[in-house]
C-alpha atoms as a PDB file:
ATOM      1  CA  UNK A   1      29.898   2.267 -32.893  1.00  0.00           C
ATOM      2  CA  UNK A   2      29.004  -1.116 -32.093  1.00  0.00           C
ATOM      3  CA  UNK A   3      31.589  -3.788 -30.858  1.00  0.00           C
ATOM      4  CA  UNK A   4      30.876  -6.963 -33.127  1.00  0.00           C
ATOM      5  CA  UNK A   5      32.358 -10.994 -32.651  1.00  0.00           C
ATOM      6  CA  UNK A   6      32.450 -12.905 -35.609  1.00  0.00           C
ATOM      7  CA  UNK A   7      32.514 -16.338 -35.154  1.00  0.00           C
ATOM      8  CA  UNK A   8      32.977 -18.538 -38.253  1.00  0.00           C
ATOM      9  CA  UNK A   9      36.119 -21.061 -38.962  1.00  0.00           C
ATOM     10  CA  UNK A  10      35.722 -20.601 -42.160  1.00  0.00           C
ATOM     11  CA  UNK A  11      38.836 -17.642 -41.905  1.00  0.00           C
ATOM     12  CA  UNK A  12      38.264 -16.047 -45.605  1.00  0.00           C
ATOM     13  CA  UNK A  13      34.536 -15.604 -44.754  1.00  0.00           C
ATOM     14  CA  UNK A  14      35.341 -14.278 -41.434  1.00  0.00           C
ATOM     15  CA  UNK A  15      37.819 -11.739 -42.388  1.00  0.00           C
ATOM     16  CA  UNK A  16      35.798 -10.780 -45.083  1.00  0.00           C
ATOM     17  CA  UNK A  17      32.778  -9.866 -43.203  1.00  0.00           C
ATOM     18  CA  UNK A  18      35.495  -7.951 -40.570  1.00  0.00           C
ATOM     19  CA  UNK A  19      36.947  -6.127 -43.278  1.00  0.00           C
ATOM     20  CA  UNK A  20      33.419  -4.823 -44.334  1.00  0.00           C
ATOM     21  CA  UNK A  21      32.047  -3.890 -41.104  1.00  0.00           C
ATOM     22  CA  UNK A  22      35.429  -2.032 -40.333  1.00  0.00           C
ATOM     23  CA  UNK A  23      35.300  -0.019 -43.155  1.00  0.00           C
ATOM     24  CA  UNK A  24      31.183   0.802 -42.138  1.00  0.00           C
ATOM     25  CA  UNK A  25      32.818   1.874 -38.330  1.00  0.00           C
ATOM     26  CA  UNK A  26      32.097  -1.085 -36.586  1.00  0.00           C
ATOM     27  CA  UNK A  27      34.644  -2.539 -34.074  1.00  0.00           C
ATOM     28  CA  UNK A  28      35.121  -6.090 -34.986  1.00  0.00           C
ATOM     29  CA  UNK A  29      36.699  -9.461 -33.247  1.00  0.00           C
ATOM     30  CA  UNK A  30      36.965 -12.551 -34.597  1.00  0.00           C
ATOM     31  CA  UNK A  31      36.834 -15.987 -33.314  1.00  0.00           C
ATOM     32  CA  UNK A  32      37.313 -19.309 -35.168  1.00  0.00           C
ATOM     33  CA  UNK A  33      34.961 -21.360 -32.950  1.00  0.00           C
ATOM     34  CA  UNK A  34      33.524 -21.867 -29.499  1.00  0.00           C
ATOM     35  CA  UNK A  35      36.968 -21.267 -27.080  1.00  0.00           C
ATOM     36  CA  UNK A  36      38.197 -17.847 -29.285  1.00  0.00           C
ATOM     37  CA  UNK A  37      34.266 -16.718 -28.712  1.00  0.00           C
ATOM     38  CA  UNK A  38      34.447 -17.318 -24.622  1.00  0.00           C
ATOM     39  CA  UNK A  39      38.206 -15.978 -24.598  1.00  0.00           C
ATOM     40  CA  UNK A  40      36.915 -12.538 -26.445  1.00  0.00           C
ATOM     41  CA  UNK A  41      33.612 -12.046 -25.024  1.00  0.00           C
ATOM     42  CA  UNK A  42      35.369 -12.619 -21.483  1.00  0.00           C
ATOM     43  CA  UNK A  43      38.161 -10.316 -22.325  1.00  0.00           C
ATOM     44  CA  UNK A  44      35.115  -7.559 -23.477  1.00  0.00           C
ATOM     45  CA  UNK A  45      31.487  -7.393 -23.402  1.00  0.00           C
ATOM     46  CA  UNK A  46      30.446  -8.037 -27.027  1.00  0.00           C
ATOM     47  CA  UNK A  47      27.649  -5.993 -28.894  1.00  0.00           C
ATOM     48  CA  UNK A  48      26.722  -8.203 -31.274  1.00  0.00           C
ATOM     49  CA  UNK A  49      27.803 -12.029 -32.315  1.00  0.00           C
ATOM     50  CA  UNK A  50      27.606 -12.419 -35.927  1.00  0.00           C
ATOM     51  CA  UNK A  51      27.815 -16.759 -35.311  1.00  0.00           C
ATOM     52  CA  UNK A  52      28.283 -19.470 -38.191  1.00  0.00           C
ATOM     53  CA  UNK A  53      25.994 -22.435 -37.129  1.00  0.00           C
ATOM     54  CA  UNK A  54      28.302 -25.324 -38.529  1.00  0.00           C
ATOM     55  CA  UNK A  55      31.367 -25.274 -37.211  1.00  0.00           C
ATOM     56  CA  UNK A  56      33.791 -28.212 -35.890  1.00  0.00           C
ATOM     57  CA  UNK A  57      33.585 -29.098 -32.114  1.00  0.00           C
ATOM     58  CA  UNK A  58      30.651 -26.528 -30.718  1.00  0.00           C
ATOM     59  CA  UNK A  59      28.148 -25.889 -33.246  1.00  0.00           C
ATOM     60  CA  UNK A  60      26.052 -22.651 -33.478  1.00  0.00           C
ATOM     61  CA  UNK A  61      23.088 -24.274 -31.554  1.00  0.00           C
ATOM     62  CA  UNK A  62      24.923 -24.613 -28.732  1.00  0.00           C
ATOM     63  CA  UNK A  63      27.189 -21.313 -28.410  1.00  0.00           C
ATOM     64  CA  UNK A  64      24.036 -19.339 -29.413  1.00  0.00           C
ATOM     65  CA  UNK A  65      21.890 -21.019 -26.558  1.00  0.00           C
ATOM     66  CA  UNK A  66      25.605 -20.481 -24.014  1.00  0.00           C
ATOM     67  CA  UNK A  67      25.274 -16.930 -24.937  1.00  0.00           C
ATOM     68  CA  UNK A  68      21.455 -16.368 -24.047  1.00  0.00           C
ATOM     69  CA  UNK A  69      21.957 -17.790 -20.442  1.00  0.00           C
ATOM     70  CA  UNK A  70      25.350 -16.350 -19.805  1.00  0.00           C
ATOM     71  CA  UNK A  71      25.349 -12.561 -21.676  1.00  0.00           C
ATOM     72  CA  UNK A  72      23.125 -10.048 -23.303  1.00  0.00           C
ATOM     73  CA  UNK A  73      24.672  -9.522 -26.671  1.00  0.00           C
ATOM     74  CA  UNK A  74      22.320  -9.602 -29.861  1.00  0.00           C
ATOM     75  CA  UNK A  75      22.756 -12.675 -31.993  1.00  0.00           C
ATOM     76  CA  UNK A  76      23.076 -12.851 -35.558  1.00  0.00           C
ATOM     77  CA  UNK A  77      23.262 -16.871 -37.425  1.00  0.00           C
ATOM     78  CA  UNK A  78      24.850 -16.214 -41.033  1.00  0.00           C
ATOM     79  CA  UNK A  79      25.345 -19.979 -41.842  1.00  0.00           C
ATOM     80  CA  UNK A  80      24.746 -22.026 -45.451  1.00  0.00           C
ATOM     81  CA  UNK A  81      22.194 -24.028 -43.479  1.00  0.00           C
ATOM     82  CA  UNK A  82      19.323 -23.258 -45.017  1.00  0.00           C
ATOM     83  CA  UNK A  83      16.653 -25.155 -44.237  1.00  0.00           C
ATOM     84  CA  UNK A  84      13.514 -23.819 -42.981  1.00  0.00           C
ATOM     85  CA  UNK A  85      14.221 -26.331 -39.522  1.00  0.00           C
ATOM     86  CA  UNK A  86      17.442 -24.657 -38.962  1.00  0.00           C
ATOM     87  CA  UNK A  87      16.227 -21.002 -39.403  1.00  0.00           C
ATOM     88  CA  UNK A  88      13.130 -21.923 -37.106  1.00  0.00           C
ATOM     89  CA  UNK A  89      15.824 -23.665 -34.460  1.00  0.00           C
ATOM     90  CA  UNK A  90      18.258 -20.845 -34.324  1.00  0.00           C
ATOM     91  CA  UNK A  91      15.564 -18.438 -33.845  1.00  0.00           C
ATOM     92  CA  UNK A  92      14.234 -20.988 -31.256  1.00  0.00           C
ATOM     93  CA  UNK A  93      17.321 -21.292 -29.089  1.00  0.00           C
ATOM     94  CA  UNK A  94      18.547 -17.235 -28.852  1.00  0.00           C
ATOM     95  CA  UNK A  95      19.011 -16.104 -32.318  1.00  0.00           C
ATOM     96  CA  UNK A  96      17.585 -12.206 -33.566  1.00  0.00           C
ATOM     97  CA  UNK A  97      18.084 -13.173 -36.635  1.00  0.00           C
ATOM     98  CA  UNK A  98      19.806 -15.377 -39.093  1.00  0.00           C
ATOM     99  CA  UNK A  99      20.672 -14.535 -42.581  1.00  0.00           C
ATOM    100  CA  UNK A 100      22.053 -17.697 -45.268  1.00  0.00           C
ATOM    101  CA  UNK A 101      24.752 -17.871 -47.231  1.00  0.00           C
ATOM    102  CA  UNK A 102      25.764 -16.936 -49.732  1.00  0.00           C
ATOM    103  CA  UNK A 103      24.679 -13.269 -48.563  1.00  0.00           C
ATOM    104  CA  UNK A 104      25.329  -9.664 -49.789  1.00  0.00           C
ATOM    105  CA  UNK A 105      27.255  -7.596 -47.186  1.00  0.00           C
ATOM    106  CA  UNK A 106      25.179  -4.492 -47.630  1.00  0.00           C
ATOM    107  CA  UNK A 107      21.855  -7.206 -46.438  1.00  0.00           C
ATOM    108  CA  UNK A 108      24.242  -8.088 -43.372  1.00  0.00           C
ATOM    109  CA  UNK A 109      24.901  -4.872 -42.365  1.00  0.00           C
ATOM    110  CA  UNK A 110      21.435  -4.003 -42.953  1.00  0.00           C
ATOM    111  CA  UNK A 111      20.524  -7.257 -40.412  1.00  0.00           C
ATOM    112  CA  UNK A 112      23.162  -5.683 -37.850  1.00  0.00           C
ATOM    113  CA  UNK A 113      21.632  -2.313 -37.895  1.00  0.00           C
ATOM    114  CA  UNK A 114      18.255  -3.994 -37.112  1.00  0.00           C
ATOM    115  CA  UNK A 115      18.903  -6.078 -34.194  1.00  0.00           C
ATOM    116  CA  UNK A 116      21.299  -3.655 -32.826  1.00  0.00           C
ATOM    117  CA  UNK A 117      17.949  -1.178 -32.961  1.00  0.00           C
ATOM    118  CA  UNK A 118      15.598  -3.620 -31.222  1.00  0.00           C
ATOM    119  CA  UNK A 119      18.198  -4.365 -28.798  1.00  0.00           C
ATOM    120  CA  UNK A 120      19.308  -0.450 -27.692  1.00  0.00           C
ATOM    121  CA  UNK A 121      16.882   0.387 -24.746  1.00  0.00           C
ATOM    122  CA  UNK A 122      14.152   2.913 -25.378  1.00  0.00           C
ATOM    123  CA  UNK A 123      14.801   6.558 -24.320  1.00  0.00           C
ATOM    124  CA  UNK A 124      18.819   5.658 -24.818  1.00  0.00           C
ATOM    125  CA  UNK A 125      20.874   8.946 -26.050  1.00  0.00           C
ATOM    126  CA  UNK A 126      22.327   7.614 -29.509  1.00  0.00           C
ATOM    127  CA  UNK A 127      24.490   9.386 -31.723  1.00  0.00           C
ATOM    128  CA  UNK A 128      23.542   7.146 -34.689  1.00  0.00           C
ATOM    129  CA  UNK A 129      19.870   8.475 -34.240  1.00  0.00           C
ATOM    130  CA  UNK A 130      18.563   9.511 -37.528  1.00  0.00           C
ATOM    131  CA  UNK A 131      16.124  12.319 -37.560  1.00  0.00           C
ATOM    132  CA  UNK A 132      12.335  11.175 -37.470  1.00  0.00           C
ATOM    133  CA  UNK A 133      10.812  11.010 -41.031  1.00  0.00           C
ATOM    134  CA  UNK A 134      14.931  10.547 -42.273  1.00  0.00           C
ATOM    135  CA  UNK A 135      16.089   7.303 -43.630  1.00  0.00           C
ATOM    136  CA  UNK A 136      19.807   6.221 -44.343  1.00  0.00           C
ATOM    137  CA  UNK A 137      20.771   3.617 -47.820  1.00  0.00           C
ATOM    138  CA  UNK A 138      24.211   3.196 -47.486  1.00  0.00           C
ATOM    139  CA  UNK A 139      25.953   6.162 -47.555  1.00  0.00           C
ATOM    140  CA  UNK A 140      22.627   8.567 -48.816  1.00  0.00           C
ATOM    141  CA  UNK A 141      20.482  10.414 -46.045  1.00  0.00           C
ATOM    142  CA  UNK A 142      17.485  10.608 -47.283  1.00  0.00           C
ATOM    143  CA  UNK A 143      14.575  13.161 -45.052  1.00  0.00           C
ATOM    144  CA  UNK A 144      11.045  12.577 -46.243  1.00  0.00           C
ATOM    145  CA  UNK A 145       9.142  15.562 -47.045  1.00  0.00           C
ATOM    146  CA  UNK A 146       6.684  16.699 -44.351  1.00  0.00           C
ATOM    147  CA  UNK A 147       2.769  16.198 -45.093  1.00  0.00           C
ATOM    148  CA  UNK A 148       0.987  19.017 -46.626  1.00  0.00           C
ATOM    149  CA  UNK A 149      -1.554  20.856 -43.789  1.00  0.00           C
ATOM    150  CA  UNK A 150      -5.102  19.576 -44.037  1.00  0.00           C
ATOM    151  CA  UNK A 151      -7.716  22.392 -44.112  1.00  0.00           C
ATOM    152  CA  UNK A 152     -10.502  22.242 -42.093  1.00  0.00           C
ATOM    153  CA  UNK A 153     -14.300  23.218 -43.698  1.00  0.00           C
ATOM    154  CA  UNK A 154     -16.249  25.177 -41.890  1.00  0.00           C
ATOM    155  CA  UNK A 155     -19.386  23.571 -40.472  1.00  0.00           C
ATOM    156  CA  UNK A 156     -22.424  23.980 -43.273  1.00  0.00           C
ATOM    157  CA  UNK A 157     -20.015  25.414 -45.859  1.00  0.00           C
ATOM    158  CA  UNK A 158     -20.176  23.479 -48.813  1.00  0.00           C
ATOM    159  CA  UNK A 159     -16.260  22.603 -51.047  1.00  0.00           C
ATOM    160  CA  UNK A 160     -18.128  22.650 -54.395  1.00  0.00           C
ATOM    161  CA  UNK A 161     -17.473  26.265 -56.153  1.00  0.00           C
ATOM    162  CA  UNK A 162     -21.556  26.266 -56.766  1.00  0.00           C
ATOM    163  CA  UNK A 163     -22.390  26.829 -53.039  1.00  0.00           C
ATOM    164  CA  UNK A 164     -25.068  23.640 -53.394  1.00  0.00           C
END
């Protein structure tokens, strides 16, 4: 599974979101601002950085534009800024994706999932790989019935039962 930062000093929210994406496999780190996120992502290469935008000292702008020029880790902004200028300037500056709080944990996983599929190179063996025409929600698989076989009429042959 995926190895996941998340960067928030908000603690509660951050071991929240941990706890949840433990429990769904991932392998999660934690960082309470700009230094923790350069100590871990030194330490390890980093999957993904779920990364709160307001935070004391560094903000999100900055640590999300240090990651684009210094790693290639998918981004993820889960902040209470909500303004359409602070979606449109995360995305700007290196953000995949960003997702407001207050958010439900199955929509952030959901988010996760996505950018970690945009971000796995095409042709790459994966494990994870669902079946094509399969689906996963949450913990259902769901495989999507094949389409019924279209029958080709014959040239001049008419489908009504009256031959006209």
């Amino acid at each position: 599974m995926a190895d996941i930062i998340v960067v928030d000093d908000e603690t509660d929210v951050a071991f929240m979101i941990a706890d949840y994406l433990q429990a769904k496999g991932y392998r999660i780190r934690t960082a309470s601002g700009g230094a923790e996120l350069r100590e871990a992502i030194a330490a390890a290469k980093a999957d993904l950085v779920v990364l709160d935008l307001n935070m004391p000292g560094e903000n999100g702008f900055s640590l999300a534009r240090w990651l684009r020029e210094h790693h290639d880790t998918g981004i993820l902004m889960l902040t209470g800024a909500d303004s359409v200028f602070d979606k449109v300037a995360g995305l700007e500056v290196g953000a995949d994706d960003y997702l407001a709080k207050p958010f439900s944990p199955v929509e952030l996983e959901a988010r996760i999932a996505a950018v970690l599929r945009r971000r796995r190179p095409k042709g790459s063996d994966n494990a994870d790989a669902l079946p094509r025409r399969a689906f996963r929600l949450r913990n259902l698989y769901v495989r999507r019935p094949r389409e019924k076989p279209h029958r080709r009429r014959r040239r001049g042959h008419s489908a009504d039962a009256d031959g006209a």
